[in-house]
Protein backbone atom coordinates (compact mmCIF):
# COMPACT_ATOMS: atom_id res chain seq x y z
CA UNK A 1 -6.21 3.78 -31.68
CA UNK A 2 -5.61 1.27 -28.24
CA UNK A 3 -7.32 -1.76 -28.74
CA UNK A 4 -9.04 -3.52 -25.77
CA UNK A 5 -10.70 -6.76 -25.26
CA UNK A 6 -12.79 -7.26 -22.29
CA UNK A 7 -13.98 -10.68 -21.53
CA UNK A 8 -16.71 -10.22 -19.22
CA UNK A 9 -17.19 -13.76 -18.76
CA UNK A 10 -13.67 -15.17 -18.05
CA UNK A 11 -12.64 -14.79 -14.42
CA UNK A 12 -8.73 -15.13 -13.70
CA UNK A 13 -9.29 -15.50 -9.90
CA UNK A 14 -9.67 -12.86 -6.74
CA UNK A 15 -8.92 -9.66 -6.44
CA UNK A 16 -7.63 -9.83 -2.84
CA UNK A 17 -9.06 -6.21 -0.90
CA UNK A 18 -5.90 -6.15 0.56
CA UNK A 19 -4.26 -5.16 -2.26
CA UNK A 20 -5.37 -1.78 -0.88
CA UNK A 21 -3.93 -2.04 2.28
CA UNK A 22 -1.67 0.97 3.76
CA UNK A 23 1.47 1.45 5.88
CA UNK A 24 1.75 3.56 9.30
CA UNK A 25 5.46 3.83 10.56
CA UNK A 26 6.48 5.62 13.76
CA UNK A 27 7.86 8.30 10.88
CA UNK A 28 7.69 12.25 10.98
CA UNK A 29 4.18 13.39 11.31
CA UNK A 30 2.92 10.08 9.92
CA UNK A 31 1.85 8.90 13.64
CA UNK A 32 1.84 11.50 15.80
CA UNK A 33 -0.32 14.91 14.19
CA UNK A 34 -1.06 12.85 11.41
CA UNK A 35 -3.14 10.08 12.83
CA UNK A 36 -2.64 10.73 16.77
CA UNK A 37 -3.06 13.91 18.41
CA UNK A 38 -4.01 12.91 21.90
CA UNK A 39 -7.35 13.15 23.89
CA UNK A 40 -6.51 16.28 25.15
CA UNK A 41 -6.03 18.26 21.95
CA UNK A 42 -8.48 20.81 20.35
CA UNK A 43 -8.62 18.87 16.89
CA UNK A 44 -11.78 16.71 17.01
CA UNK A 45 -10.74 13.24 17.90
CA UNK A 46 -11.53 10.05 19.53
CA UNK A 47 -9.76 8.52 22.28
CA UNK A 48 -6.46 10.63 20.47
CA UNK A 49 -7.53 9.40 17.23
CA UNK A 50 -8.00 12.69 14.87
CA UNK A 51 -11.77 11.94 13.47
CA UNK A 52 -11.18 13.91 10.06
CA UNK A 53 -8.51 11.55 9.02
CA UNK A 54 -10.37 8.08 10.60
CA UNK A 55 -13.56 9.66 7.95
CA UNK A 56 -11.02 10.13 5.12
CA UNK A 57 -9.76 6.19 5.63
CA UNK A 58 -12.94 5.14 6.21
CA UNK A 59 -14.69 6.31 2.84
CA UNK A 60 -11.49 4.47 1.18
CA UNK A 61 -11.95 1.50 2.81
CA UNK A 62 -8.99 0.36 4.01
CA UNK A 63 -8.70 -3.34 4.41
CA UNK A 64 -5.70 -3.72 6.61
CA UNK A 65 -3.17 -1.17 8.23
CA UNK A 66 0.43 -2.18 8.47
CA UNK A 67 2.34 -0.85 11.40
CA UNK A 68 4.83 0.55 13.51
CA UNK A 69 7.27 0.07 10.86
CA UNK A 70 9.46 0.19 8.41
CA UNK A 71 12.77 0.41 9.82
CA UNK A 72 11.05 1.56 13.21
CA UNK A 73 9.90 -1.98 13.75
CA UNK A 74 13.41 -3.85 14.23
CA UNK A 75 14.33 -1.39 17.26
CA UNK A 76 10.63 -1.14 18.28
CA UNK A 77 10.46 -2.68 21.86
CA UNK A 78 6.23 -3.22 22.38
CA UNK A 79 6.68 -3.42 26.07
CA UNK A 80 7.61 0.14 26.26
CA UNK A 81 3.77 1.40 24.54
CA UNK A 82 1.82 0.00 27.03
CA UNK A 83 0.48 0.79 30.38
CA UNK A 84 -0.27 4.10 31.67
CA UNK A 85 1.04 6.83 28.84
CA UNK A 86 3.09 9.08 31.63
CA UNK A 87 4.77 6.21 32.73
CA UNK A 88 5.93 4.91 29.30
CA UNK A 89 9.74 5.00 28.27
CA UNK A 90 10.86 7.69 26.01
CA UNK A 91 13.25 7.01 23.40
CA UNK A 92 15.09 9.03 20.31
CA UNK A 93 13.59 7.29 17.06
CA UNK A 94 17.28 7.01 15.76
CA UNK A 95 16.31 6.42 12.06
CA UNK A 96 13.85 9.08 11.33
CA UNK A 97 14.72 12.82 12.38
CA UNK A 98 16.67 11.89 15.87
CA UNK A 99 13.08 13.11 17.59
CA UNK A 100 11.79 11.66 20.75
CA UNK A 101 9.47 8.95 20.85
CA UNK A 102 6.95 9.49 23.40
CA UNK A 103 5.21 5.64 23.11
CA UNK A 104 2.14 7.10 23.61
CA UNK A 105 0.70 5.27 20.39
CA UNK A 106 1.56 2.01 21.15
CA UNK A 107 -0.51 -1.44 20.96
CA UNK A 108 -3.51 -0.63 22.22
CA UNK A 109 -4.03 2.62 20.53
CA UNK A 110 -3.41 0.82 17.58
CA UNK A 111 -5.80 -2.14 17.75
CA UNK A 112 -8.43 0.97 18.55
CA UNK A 113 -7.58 2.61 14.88
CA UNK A 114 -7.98 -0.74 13.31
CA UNK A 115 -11.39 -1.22 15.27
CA UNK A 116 -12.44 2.44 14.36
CA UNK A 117 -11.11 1.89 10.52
CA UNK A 118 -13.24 -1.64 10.69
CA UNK A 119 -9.63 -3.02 9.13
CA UNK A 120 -7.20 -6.19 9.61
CA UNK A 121 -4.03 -4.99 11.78
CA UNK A 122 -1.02 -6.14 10.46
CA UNK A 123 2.21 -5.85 12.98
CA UNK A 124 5.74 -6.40 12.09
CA UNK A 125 7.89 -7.84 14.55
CA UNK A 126 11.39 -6.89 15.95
CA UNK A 127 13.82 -9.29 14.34
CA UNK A 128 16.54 -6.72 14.04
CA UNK A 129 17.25 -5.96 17.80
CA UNK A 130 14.80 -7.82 19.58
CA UNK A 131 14.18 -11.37 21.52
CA UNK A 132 12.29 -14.81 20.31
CA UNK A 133 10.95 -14.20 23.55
CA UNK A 134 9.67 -10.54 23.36
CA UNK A 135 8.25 -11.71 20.03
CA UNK A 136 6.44 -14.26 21.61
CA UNK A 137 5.07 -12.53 24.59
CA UNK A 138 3.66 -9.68 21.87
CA UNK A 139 1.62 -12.43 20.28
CA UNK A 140 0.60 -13.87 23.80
CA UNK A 141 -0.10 -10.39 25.28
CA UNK A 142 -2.61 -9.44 22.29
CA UNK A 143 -3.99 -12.75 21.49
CA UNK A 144 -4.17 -15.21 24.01
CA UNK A 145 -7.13 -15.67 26.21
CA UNK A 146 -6.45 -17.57 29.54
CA UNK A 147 -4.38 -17.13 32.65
CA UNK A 148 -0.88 -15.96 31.70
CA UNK A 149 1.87 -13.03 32.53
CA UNK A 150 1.45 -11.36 29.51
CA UNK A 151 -2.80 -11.90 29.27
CA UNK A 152 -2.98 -10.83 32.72
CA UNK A 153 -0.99 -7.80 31.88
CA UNK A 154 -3.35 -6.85 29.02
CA UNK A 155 -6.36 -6.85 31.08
CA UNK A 156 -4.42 -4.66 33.98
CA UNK A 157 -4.00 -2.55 31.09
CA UNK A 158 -7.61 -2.15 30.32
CA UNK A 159 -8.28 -4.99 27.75
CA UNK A 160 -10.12 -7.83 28.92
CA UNK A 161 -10.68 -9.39 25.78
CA UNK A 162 -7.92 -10.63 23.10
CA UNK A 163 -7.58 -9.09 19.94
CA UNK A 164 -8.37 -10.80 16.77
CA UNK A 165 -4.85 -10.70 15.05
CA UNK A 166 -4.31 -12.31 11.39
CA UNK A 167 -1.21 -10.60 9.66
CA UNK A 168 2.24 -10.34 11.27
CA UNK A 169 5.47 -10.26 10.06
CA UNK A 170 8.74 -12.00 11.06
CA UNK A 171 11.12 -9.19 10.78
CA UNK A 172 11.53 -6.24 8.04
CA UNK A 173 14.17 -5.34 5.53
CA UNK A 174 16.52 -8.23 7.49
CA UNK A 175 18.29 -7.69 4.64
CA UNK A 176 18.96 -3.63 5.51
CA UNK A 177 17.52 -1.52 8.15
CA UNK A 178 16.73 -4.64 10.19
CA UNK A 179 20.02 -6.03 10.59
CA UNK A 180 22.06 -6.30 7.01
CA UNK A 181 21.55 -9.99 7.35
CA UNK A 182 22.54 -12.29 4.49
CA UNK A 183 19.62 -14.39 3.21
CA UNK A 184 21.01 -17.58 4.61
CA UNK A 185 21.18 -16.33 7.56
CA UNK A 186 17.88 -14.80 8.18
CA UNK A 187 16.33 -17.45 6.59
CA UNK A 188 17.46 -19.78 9.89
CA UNK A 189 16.40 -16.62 12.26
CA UNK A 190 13.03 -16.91 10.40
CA UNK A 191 12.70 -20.43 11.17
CA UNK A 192 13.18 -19.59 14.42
CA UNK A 193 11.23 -16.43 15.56
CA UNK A 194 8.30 -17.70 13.55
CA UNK A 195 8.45 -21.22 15.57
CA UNK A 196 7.03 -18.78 18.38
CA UNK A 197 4.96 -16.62 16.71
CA UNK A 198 1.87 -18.89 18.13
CA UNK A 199 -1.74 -19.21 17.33
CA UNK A 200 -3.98 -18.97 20.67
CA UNK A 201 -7.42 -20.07 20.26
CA UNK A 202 -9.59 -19.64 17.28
CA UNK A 203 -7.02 -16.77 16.39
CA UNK A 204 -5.04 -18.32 13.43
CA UNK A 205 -1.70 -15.95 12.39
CA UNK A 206 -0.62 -15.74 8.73
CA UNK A 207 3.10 -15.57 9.08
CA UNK A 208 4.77 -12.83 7.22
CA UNK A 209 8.84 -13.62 6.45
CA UNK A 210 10.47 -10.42 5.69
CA UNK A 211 11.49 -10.02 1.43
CA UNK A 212 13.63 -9.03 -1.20
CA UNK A 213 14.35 -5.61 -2.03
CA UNK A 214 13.74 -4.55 -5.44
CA UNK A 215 15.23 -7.74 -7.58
CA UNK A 216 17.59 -9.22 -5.41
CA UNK A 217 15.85 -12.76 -6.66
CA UNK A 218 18.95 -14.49 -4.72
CA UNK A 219 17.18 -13.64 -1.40
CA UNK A 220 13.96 -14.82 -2.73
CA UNK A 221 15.32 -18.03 -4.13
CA UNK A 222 17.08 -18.80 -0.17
CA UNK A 223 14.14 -17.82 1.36
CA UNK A 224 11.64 -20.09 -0.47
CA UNK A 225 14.06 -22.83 -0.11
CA UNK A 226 14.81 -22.87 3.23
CA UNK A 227 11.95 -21.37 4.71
CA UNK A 228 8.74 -21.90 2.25
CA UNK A 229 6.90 -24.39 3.82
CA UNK A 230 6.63 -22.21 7.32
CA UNK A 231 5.49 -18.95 5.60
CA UNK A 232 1.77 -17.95 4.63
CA UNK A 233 3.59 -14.35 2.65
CA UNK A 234 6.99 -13.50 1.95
CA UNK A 235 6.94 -9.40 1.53
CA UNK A 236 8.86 -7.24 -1.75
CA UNK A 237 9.50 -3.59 -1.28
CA UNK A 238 10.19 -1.28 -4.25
CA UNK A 239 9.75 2.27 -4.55
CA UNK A 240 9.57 4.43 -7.62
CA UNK A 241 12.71 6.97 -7.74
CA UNK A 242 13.36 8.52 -10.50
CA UNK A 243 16.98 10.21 -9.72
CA UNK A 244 19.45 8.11 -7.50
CA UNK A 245 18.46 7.22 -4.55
CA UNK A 246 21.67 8.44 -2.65
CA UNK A 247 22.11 10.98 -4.65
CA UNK A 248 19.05 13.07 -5.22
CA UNK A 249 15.75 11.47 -6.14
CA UNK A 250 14.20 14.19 -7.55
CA UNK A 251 11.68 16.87 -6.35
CA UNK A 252 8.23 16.25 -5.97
CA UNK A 253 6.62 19.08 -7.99
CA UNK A 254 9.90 20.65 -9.27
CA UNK A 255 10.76 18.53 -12.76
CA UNK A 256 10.95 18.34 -16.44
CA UNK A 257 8.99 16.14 -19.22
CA UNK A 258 12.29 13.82 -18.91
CA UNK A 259 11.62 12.75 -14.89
CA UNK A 260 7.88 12.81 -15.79
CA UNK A 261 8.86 9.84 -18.62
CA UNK A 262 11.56 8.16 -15.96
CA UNK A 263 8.97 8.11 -13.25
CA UNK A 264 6.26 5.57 -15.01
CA UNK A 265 8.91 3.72 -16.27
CA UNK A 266 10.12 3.05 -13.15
CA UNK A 267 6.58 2.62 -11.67
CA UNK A 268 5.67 0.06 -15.04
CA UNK A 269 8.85 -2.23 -13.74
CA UNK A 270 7.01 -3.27 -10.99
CA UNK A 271 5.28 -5.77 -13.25
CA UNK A 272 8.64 -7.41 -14.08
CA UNK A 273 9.36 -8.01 -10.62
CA UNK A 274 6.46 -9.05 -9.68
CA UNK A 275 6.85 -11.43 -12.52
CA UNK A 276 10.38 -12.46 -11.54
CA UNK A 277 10.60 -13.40 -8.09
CA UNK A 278 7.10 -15.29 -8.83
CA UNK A 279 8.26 -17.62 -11.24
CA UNK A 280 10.81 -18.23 -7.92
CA UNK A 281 8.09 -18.69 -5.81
CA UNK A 282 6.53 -20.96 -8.37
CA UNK A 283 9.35 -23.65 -8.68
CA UNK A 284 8.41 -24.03 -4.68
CA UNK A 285 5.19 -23.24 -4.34
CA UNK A 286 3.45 -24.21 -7.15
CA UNK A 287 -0.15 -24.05 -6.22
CA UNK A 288 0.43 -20.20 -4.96
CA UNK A 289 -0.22 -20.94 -1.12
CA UNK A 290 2.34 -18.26 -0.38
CA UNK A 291 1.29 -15.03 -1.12
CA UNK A 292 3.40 -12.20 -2.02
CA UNK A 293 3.32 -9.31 -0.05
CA UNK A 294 4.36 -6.09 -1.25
CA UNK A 295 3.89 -4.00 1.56
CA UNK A 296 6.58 -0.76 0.75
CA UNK A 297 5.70 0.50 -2.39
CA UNK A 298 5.10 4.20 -3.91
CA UNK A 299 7.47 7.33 -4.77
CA UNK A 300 10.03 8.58 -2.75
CA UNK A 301 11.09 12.11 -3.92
CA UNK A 302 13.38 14.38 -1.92
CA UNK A 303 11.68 15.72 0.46
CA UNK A 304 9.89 19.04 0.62
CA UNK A 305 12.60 22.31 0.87
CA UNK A 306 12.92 23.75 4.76
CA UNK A 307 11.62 19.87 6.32
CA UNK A 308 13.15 17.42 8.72
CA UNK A 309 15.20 15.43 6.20
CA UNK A 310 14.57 12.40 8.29
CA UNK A 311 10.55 12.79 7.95
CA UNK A 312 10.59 12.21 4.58
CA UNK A 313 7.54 14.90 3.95
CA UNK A 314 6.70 15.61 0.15
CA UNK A 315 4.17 16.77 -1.97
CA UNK A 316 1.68 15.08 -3.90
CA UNK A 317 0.38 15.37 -7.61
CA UNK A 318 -1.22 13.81 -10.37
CA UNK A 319 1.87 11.95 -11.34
CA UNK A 320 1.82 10.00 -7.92
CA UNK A 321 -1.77 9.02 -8.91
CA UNK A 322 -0.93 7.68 -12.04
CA UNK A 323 2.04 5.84 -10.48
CA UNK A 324 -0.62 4.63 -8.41
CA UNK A 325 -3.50 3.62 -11.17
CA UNK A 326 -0.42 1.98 -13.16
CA UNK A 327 0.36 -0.21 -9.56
CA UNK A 328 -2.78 -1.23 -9.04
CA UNK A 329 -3.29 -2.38 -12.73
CA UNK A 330 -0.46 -4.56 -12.52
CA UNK A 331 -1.51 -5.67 -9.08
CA UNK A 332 -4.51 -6.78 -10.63
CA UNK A 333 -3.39 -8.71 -12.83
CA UNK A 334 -1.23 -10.51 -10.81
CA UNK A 335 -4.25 -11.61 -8.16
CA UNK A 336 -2.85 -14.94 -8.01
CA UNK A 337 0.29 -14.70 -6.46
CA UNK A 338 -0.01 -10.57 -4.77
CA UNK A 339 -2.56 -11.20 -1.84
CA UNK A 340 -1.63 -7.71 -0.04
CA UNK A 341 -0.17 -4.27 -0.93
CA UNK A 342 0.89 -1.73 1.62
CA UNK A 343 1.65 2.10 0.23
CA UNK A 344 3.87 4.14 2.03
CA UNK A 345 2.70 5.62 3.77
CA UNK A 346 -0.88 7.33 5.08
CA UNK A 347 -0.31 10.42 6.40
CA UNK A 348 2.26 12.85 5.99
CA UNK A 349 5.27 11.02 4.49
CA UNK A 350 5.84 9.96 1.08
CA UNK A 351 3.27 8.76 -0.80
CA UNK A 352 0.20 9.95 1.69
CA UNK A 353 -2.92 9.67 0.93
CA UNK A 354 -3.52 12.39 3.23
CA UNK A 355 -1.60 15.60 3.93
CA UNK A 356 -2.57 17.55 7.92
CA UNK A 357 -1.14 21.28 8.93
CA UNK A 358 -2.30 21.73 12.26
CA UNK A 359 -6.12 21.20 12.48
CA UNK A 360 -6.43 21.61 8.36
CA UNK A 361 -6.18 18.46 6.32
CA UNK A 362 -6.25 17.84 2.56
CA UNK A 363 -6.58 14.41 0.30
CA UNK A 364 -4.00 14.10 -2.47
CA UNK A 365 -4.72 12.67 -5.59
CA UNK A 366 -3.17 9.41 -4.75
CA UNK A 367 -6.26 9.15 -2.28
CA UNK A 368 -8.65 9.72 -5.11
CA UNK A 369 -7.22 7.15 -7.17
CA UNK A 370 -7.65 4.81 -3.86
CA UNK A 371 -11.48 6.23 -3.86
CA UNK A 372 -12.08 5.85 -7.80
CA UNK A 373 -10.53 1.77 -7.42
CA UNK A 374 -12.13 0.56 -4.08
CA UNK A 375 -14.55 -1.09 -6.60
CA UNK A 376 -12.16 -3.63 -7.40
CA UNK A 377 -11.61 -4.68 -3.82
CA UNK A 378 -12.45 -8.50 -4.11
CA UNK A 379 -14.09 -8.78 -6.89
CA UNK A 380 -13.17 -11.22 -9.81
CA UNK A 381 -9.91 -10.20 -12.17
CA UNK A 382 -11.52 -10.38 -15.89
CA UNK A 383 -9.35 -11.59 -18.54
CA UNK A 384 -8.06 -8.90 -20.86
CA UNK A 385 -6.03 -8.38 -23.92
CA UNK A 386 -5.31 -5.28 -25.21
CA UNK A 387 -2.81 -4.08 -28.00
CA UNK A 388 -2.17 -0.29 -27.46
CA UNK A 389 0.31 2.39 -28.49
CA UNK A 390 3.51 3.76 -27.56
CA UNK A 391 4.89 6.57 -25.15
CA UNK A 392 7.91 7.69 -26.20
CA UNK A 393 10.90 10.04 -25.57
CA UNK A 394 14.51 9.81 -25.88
CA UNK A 395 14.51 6.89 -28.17
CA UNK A 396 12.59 4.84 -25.41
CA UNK A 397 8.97 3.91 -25.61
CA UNK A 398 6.77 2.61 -23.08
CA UNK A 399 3.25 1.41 -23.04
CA UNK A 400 0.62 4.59 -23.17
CA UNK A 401 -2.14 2.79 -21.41
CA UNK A 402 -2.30 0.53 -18.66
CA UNK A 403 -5.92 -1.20 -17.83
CA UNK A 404 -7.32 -3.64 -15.62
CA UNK A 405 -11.22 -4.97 -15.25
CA UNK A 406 -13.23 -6.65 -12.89
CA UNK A 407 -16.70 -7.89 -11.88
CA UNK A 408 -18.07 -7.20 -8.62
CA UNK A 409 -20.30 -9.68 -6.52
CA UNK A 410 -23.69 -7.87 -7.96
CA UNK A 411 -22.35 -8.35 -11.69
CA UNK A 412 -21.38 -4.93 -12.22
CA UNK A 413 -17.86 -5.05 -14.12
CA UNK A 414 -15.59 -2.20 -13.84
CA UNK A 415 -12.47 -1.39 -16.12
CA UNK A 416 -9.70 0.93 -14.51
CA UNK A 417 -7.85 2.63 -17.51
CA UNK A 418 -4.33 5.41 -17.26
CA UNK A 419 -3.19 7.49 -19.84
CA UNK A 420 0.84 7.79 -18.62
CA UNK A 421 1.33 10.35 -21.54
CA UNK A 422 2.00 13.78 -20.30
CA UNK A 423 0.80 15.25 -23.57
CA UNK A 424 -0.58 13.15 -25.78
CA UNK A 425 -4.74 11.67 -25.44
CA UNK A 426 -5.48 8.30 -26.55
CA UNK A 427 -8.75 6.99 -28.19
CA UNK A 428 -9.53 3.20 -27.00
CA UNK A 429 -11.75 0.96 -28.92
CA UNK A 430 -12.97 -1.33 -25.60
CA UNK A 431 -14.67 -4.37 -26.83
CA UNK A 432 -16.64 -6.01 -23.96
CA UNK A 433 -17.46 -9.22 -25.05
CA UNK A 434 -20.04 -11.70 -22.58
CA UNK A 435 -22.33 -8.88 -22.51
CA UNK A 436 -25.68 -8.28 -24.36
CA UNK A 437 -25.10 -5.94 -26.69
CA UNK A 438 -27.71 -3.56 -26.64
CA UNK A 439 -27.94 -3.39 -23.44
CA UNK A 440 -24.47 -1.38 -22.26
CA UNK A 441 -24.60 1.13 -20.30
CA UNK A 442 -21.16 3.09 -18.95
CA UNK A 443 -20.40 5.62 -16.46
CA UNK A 444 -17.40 6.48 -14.97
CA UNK A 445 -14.92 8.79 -13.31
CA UNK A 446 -11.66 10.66 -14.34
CA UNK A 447 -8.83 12.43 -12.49
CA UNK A 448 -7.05 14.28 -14.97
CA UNK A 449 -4.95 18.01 -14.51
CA UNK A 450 -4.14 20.66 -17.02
CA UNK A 451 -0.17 20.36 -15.57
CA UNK A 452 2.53 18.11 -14.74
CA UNK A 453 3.05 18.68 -10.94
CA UNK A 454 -0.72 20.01 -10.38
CA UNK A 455 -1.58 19.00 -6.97
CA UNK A 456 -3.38 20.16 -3.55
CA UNK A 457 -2.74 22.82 -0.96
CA UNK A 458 -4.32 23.87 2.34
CA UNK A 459 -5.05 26.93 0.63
CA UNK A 460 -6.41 25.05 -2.85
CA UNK A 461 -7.61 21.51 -1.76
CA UNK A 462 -9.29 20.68 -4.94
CA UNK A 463 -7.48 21.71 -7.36
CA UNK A 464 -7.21 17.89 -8.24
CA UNK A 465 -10.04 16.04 -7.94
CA UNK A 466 -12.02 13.33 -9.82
CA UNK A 467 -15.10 14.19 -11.90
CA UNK A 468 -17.43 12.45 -13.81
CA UNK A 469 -16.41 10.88 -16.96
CA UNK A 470 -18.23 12.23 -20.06
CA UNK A 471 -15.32 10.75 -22.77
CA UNK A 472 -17.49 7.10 -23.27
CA UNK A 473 -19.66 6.45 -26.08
CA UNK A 474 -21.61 2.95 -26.45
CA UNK A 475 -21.82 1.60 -29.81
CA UNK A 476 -22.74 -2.16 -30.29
CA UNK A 477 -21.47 -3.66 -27.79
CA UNK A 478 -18.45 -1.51 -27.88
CA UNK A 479 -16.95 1.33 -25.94
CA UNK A 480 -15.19 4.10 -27.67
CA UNK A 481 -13.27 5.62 -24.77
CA UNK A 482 -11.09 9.43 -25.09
CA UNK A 483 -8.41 9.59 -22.81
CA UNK A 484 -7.07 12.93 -22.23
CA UNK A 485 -3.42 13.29 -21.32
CA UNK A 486 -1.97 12.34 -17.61
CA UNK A 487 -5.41 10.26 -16.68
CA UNK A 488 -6.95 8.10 -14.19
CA UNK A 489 -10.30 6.48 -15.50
CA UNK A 490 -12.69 4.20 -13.79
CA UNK A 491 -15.65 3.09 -15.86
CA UNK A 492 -18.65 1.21 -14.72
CA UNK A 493 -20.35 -0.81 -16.79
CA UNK A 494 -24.02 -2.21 -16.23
């Protein structure tokens, strides 16, 4: 028996709505067929926009959309995505697959999506190969509103108005990708790029600085030092692997009860390093002001047999949405230091929410886990303890169950429960304590599968899917809750 305490009444703070926030890179079909197919093409879409994907982000609510990179970003070069589309440079994305880049999604087609998907845009910047000045003319071009080159050039380009642009970052992976930099040293490029990185207006930017990868706290510990005081975020990026990274990271639906195990123990360390580089952050920034910003996070398998290598395409199943229920969990209760989360990535490449063949498209379960916690999107963290049972395999043992709780602005509190066991159900004694009694009421929703790598195809679209929850029983004030094994569980309680 896992024993859970639920105090309704005791709010630990915000949980931020960005937390659910998503990552579009200029990557395989991620962009182009996945989001943007063009005005001219027979799928339904608006102004290029493909509608049944901008329904399918919608109903998920996505708070804020981070984009056009990734790697991408530090040899992105905006200039070249604006104007008239036949007129725009074409360039060989060098990173990702060696395919042309047409720049035919470029600024403006992206501040459309983030109108359409009623979300926050948040842009990275080119610190890798780009100017102080073409970082500052980006900003100008999109935000300011007055007589200048670049606001001028905007409205010749069919925006009269300035966009309303919070998030941007200051570089990405400086410390890879972006430029192999050492921390010292991007640390005084920060300083610099974000000097010009200029608020016009009413519009006020929150200043991104680019992060650590995985637990290099070194980085984190220069950064906050040298740079704190002129950040608003400073990102992490970790992704769950369970082979070697270089050396094969294992298949996506191909693999044994052993990389099942691996995989959530590698997605449960994410709570270590969140915990980590924040007691860094801490000695600086005691009162939390910066946030931390984990915007590259999810699985990264090898990618799916007879694919571009460099589109980094791969299957979905219900272990990616428990690696996603356990991620959120932990995000949750960290909701006073993480402020945003970005998974990697939407469409098409690695952990998508949504998968597109042509005109077909499919959700993976990773989306329905997205669906199933919207709830929690800034609502008030409740204070939990809990004191379950073990996992184990190999001599190892990890925590079975992984839960979170919140209360929404109407009252309603929600608790967000996953089994990690591939085989095993667990029974959970939830004891919700602030609440009358005899008055609890539960509902709820699972996402559960009969197998290991069960997932969705064009030709079998549901074959994972939530369903209602029928494994709750009220008693006196307390919830007796059956897990089954490999499960995703929201409950609302009212």
């Amino acid at each position: 028996m896992h024993n859970v305490i639920v105090n309704t009444d005791i709010s630990k703070g915000k949980i931020n709505k960005n937390i659910y926030g998503h990552f579009a890179e200029h990557l395989g079909r991620c962009i182009y067929e996945g989001i943007w197919v063009g005005e001219d093409s027979p799928i339904p879409n608006t102004k290029g926009i493909r509608n049944d994907v901008l329904a399918a982000l919608k109903n998920i609510k996505v708070p804020v959309l981070r984009w056009p990179g990734g790697c991408f970003a530090d040899e992105y070069h905006w200039k070249d995505g604006v104007g008239p589309r036949e007129g725009r440079k074409r360039m060989v994305n060098t990173h990702w697959g060696g395919v042309v880049e047409n720049n035919h999604f470029g600024t403006h087609e992206f501040m459309l999506l983030c109108e359409l998907l009623e979300c926050e845009p948040y842009i990275c910047g080119n610190v890798g190969s780009g100017t102080v000045q073409e970082m500052s003319e980006w900003v100008e071009y999109m935000t300011f509103d007055g007589e200048s080159p670049m606001a001028n050039w905007r409205k010749e380009n069919g925006r009269e108005q300035p966009w309303k642009l919070k998030y941007f970052g200051v570089g990405n992976e400086n410390w890879g990708c972006g430029g192999n930099m050492r921390p010292e040293y991007y640390a005084d490029l920060y300083r610099r790029y974000q000097t010009y990185v200029r608020n016009y207006g009413d519009n006020k930017i929150y200043k991104i600085a680019g992060g650590a990868n995985v637990d290099d706290y070194n980085w984190t510990e220069v950064l906050m030092k040298n740079a704190g005081w002129l950040m608003d975020g400073l990102s992490l990026h970790y992704y769950t692997i369970p082979g070697d990274f270089w050396l094969g990271k294992g298949s996506a639906l191909d693999f044994e009860e052993g990389e099942w195990f691996i995989t959530m123990k590698k997605a449960l360390h994410m709570d270590e390093l969140i915990t980590k580089h924040s007691t860094i952050m801490d000695k600086y920034d005691p009162e939390k002001r910066v946030g931390m910003i984990i915007d590259e996070w999810g699985t990264w398998f090898d990618v799916e047999p007879g694919t571009n290598p460099g589109f980094l395409y791969q299957q979905n199943s219900i272990r990616d949405a428990l690696v996603a229920g356990v991620h959120f969990n932990i995000f949750h209760n960290h909701a006073d230091r993480v402020q945003m989360t970005n998974i990697a990535q939407t469409v098409n490449v690695l952990q998508a929410m949504i998968l597109t063949e042509g005109e077909k498209m499919i959700l993976t379960p990773t989306y329905h886990v997205f669906d199933m916690f919207k709830v929690h999107q800034d609502a008030e963290v409740l204070a939990v303890e809990s004191a379950v049972g073990s996992y184990e395999m190999g001599g190892e043992a990890l925590p079975q169950v992984t839960v979170s709780a919140s209360k929404d602005a109407e009252g309603k509190v929600h608790v967000s429960l996953v089994n990690i066991d591939h085989a095993g159900e667990a029974e959970i004694s939830l004891d919700l304590r602030g609440l009358a009694a005899e008055s609890v009421q539960a509902s709820g929703t699972i996402l559960t599968a009969d197998r290991m790598n069960a997932h969705n195809t064009f030709e079998q679209p549901d074959a994972v899917a939530p369903k209602a929850f029928e494994g709750a029983n009220v008693e006196g004030g307390r919830l007796s809750v059956k897990l089954p094994p490999m499960s995703v569980v929201t409950l609302a309680i009212h």
